[in-house]
PDB file of N, CA and C in Angstrom:
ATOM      1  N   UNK A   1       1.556 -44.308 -92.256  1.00  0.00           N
ATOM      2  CA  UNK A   1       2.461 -44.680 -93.319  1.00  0.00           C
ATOM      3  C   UNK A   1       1.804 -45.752 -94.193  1.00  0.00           C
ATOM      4  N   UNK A   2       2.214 -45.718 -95.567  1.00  0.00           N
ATOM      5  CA  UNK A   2       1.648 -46.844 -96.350  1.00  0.00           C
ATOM      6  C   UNK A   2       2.016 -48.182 -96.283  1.00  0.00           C
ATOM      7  N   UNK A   3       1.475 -48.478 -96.606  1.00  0.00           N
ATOM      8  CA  UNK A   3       1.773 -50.522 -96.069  1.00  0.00           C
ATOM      9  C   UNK A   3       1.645 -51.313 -97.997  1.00  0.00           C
ATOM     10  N   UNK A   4       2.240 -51.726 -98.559  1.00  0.00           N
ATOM     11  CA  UNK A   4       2.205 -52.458 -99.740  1.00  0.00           C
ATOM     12  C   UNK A   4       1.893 -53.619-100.000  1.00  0.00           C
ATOM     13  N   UNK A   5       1.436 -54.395 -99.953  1.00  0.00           N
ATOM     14  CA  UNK A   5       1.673 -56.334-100.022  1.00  0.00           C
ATOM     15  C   UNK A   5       1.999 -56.557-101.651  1.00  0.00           C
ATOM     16  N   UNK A   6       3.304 -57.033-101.708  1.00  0.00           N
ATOM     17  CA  UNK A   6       4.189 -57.326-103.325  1.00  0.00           C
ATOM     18  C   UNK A   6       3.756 -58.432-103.434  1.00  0.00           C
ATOM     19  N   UNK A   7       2.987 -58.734-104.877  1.00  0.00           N
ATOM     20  CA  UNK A   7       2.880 -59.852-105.473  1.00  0.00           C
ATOM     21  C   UNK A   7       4.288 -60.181-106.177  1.00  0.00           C
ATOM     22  N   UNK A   8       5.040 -61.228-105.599  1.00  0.00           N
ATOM     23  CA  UNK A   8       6.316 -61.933-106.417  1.00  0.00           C
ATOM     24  C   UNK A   8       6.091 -63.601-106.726  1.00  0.00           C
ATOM     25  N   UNK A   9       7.430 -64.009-107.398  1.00  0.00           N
ATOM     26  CA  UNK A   9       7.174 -64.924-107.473  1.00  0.00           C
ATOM     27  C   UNK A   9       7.336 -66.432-106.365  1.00  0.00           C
ATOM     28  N   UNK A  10       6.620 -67.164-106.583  1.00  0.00           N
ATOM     29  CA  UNK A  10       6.380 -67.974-105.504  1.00  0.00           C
ATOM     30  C   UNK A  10       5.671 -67.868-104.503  1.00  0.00           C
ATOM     31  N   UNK A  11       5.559 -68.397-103.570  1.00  0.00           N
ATOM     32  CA  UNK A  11       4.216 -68.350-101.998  1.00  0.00           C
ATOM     33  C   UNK A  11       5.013 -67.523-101.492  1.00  0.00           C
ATOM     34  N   UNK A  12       6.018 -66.392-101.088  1.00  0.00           N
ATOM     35  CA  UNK A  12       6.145 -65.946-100.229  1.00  0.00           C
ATOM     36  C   UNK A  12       5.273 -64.687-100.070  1.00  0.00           C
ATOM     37  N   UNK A  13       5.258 -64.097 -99.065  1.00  0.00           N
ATOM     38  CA  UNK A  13       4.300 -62.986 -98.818  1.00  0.00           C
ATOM     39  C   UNK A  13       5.401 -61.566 -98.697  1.00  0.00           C
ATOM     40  N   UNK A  14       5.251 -60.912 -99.756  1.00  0.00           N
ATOM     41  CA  UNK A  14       6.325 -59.611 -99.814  1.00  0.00           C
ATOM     42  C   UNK A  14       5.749 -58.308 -98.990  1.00  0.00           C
ATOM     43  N   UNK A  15       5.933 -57.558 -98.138  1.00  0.00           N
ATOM     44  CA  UNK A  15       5.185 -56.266 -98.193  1.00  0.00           C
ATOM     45  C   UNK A  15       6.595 -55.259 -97.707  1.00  0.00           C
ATOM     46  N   UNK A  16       5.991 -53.850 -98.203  1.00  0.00           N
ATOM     47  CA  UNK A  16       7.236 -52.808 -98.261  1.00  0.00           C
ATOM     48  C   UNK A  16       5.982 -51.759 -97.530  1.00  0.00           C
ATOM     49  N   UNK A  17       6.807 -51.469 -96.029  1.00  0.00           N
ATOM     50  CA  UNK A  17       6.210 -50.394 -95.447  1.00  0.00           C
ATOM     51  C   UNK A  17       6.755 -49.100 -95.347  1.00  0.00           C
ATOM     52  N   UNK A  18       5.919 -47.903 -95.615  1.00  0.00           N
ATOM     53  CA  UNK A  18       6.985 -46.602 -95.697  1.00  0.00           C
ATOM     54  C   UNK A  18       6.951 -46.427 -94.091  1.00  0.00           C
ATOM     55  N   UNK A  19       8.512 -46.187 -94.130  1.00  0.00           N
ATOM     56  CA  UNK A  19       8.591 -45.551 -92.902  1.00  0.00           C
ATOM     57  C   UNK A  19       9.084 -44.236 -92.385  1.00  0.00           C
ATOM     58  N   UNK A  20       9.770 -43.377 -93.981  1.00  0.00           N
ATOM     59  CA  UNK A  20       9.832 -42.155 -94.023  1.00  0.00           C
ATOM     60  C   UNK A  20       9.649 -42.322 -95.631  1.00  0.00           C
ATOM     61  N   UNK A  21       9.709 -40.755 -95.360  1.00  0.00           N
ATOM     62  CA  UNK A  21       9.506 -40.655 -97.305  1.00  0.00           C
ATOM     63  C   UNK A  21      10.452 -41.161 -98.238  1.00  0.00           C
ATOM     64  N   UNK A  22       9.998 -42.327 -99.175  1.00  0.00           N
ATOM     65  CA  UNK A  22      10.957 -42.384-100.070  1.00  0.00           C
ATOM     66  C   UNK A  22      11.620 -43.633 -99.435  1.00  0.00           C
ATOM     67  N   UNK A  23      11.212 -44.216 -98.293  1.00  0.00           N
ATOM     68  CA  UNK A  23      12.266 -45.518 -97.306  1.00  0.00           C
ATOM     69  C   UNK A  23      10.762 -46.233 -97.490  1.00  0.00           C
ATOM     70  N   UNK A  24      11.076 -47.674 -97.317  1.00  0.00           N
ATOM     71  CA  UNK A  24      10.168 -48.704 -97.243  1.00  0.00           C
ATOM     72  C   UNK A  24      11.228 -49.781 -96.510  1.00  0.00           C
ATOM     73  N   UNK A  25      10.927 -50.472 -95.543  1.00  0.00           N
ATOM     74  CA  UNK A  25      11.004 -51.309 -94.933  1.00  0.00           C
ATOM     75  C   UNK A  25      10.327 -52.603 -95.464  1.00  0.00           C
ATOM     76  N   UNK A  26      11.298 -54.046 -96.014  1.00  0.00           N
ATOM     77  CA  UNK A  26      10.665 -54.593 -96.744  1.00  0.00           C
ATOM     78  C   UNK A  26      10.941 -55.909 -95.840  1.00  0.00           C
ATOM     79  N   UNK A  27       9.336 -56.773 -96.122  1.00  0.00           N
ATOM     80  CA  UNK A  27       9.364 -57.998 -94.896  1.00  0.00           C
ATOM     81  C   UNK A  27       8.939 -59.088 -95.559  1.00  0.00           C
ATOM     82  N   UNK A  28       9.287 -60.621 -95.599  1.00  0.00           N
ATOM     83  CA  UNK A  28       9.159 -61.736 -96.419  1.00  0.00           C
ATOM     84  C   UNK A  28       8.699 -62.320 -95.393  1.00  0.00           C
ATOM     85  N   UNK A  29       7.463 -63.092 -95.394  1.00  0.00           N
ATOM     86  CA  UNK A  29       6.361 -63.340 -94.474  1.00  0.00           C
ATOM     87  C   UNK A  29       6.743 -63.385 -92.948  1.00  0.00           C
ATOM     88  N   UNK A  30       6.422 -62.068 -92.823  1.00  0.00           N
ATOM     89  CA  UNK A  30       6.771 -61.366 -91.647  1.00  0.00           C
ATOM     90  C   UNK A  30       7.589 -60.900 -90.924  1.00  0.00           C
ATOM     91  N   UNK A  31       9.154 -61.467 -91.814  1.00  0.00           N
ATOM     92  CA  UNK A  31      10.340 -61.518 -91.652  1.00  0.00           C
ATOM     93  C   UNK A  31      11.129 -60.529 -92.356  1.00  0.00           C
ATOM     94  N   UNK A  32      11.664 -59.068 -91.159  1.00  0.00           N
ATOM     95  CA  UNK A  32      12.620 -58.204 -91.966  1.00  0.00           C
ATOM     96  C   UNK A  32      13.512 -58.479 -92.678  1.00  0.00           C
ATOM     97  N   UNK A  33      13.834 -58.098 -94.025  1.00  0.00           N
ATOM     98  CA  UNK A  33      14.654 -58.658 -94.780  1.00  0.00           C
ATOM     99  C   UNK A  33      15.903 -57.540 -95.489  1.00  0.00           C
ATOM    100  N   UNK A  34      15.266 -56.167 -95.317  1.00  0.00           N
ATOM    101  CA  UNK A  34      15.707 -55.054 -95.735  1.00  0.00           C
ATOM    102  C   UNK A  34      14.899 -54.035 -95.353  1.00  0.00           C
ATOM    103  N   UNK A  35      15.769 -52.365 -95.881  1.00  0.00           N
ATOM    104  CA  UNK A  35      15.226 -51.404 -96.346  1.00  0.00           C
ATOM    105  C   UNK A  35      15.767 -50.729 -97.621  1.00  0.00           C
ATOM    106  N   UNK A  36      14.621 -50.097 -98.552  1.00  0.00           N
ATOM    107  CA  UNK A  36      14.833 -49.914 -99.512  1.00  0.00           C
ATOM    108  C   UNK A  36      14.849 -48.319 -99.874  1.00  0.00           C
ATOM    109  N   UNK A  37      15.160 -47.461-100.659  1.00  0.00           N
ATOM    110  CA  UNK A  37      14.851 -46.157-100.867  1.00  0.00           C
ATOM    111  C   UNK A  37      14.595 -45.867-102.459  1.00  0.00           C
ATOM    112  N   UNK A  38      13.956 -44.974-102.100  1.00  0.00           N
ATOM    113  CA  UNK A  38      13.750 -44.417-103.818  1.00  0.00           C
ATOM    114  C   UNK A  38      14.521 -42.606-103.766  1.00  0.00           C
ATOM    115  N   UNK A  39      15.364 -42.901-104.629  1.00  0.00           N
ATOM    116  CA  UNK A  39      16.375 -41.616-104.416  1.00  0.00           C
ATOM    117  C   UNK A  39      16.745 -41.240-105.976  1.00  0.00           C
ATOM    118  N   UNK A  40      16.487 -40.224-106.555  1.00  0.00           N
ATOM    119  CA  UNK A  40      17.487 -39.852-107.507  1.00  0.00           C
ATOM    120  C   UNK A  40      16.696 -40.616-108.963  1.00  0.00           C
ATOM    121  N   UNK A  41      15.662 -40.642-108.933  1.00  0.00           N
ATOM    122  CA  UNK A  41      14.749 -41.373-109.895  1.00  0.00           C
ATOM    123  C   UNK A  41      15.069 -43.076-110.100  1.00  0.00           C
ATOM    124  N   UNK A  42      15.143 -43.760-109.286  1.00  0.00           N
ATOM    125  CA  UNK A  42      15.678 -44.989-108.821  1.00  0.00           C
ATOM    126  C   UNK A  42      15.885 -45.480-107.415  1.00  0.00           C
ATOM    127  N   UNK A  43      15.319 -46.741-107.315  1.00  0.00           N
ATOM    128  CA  UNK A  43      15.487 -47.474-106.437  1.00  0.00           C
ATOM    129  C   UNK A  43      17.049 -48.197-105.822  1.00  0.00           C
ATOM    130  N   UNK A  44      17.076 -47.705-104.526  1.00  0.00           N
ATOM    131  CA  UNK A  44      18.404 -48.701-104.249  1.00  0.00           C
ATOM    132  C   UNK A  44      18.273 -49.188-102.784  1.00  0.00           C
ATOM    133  N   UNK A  45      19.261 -49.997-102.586  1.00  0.00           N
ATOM    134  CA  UNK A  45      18.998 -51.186-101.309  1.00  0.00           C
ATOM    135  C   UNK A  45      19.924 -49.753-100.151  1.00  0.00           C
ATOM    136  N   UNK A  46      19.128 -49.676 -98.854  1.00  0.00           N
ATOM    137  CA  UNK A  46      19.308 -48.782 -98.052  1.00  0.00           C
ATOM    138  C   UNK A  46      20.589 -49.861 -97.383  1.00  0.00           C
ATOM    139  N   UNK A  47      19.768 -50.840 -96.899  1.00  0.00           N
ATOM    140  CA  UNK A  47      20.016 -51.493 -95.695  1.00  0.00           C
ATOM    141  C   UNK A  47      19.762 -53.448 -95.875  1.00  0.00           C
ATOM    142  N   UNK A  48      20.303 -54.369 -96.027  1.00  0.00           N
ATOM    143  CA  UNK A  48      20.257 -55.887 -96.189  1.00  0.00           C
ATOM    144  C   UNK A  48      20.334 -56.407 -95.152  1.00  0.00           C
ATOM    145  N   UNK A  49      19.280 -57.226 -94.448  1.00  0.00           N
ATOM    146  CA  UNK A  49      19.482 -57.946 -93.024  1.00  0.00           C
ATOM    147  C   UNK A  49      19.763 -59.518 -93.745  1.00  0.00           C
ATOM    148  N   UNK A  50      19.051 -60.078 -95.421  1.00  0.00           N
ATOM    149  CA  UNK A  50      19.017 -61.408 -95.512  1.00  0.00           C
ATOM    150  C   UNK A  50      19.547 -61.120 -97.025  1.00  0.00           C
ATOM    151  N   UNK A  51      19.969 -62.211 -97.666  1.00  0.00           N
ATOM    152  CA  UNK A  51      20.256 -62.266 -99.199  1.00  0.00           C
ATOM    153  C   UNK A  51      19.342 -62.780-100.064  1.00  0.00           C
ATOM    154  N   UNK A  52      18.238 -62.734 -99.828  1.00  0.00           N
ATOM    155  CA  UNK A  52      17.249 -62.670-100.732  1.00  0.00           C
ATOM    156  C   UNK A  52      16.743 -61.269-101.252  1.00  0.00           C
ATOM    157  N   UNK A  53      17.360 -59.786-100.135  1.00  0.00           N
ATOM    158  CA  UNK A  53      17.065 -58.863-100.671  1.00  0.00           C
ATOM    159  C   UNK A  53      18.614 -58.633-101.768  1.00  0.00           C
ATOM    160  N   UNK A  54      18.654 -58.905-102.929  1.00  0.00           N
ATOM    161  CA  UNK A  54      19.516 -58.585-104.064  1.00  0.00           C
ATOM    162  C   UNK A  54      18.927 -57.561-104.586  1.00  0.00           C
ATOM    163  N   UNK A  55      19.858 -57.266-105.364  1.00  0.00           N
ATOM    164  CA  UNK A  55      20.140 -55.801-106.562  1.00  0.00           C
ATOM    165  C   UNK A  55      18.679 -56.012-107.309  1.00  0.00           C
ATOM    166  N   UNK A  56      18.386 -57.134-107.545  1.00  0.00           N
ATOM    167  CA  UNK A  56      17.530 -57.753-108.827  1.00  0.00           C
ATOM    168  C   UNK A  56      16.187 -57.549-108.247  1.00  0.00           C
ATOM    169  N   UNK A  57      16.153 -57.975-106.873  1.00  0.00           N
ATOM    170  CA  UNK A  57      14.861 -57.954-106.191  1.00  0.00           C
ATOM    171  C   UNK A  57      14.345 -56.554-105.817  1.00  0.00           C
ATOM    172  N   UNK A  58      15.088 -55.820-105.333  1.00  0.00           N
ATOM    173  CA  UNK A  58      15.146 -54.103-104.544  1.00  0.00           C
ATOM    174  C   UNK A  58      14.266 -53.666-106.163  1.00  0.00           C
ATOM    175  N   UNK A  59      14.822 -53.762-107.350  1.00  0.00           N
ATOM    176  CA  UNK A  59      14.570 -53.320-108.512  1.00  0.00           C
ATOM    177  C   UNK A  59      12.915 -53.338-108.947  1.00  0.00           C
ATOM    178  N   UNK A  60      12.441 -54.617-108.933  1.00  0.00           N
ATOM    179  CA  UNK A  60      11.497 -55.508-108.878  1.00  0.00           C
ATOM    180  C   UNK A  60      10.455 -55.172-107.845  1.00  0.00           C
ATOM    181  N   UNK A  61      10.821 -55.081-106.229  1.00  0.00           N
ATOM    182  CA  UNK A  61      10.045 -54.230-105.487  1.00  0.00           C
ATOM    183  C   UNK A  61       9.646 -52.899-105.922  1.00  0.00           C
ATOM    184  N   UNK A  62      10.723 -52.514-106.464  1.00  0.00           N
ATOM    185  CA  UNK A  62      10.522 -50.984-105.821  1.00  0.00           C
ATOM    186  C   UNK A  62       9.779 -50.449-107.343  1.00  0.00           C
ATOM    187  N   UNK A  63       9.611 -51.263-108.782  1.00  0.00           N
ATOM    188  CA  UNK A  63       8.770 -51.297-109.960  1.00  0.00           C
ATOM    189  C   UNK A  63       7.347 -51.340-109.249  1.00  0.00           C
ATOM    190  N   UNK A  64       7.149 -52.710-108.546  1.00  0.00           N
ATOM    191  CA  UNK A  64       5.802 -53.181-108.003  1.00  0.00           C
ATOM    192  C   UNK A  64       4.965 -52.080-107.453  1.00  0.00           C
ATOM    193  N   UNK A  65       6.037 -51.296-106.522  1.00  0.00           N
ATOM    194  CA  UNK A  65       5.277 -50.426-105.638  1.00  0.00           C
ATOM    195  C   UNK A  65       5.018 -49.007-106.266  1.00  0.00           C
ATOM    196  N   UNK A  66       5.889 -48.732-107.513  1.00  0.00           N
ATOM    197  CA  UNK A  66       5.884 -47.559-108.292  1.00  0.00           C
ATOM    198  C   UNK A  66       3.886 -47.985-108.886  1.00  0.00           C
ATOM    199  N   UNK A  67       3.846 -49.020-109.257  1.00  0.00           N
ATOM    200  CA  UNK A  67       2.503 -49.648-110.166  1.00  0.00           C
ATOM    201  C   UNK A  67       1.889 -48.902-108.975  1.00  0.00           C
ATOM    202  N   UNK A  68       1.654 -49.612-107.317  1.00  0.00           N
ATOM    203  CA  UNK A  68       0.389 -49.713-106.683  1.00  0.00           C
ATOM    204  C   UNK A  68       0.404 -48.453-106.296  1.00  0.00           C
ATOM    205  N   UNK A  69       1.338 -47.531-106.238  1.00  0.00           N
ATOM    206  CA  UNK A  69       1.722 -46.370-105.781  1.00  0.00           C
ATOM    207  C   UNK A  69       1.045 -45.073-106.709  1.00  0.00           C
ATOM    208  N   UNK A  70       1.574 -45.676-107.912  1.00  0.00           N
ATOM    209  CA  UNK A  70       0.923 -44.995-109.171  1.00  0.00           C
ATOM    210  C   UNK A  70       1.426 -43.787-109.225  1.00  0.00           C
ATOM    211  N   UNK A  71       3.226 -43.791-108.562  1.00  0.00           N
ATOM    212  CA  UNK A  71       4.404 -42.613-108.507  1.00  0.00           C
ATOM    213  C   UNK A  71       3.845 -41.726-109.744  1.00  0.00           C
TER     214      UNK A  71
END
């Protein structure tokens, strides 16, 4: 499965791992924070373990990974 490391803002360390197609599992230095999906030509929040994963952020990830992905 692919592994991502998200450049965001500030020192934290973002990465979004696929863990099925279209799901990414997303971790803030090292710490599960969510899962995310790409469904329906758009990104949306699967699953929220912390509130740093918001509407705003899922959006923002899931742009980042479209770039490194090169969807």
């Amino acid at each position: 499965m692919d592994e991502y490391q998200i450049p965001f803002v500030g020192n934290k360390i973002y990465k979004a791992r696929s863990t099925q197609k279209n799901l990414y599992r997303i971790t803030r230095d090292n710490q599960y924070i969510g899962f995310i999906r790409w469904e329906n030509g758009g990104w949306m929040l699967e699953e929220n373990a912390k509130e740093e994963l918001t509407a705003e952020n899922v959006q923002l990830i899931g742009e980042k990974i479209d770039r490194l992905k090169k969807r």
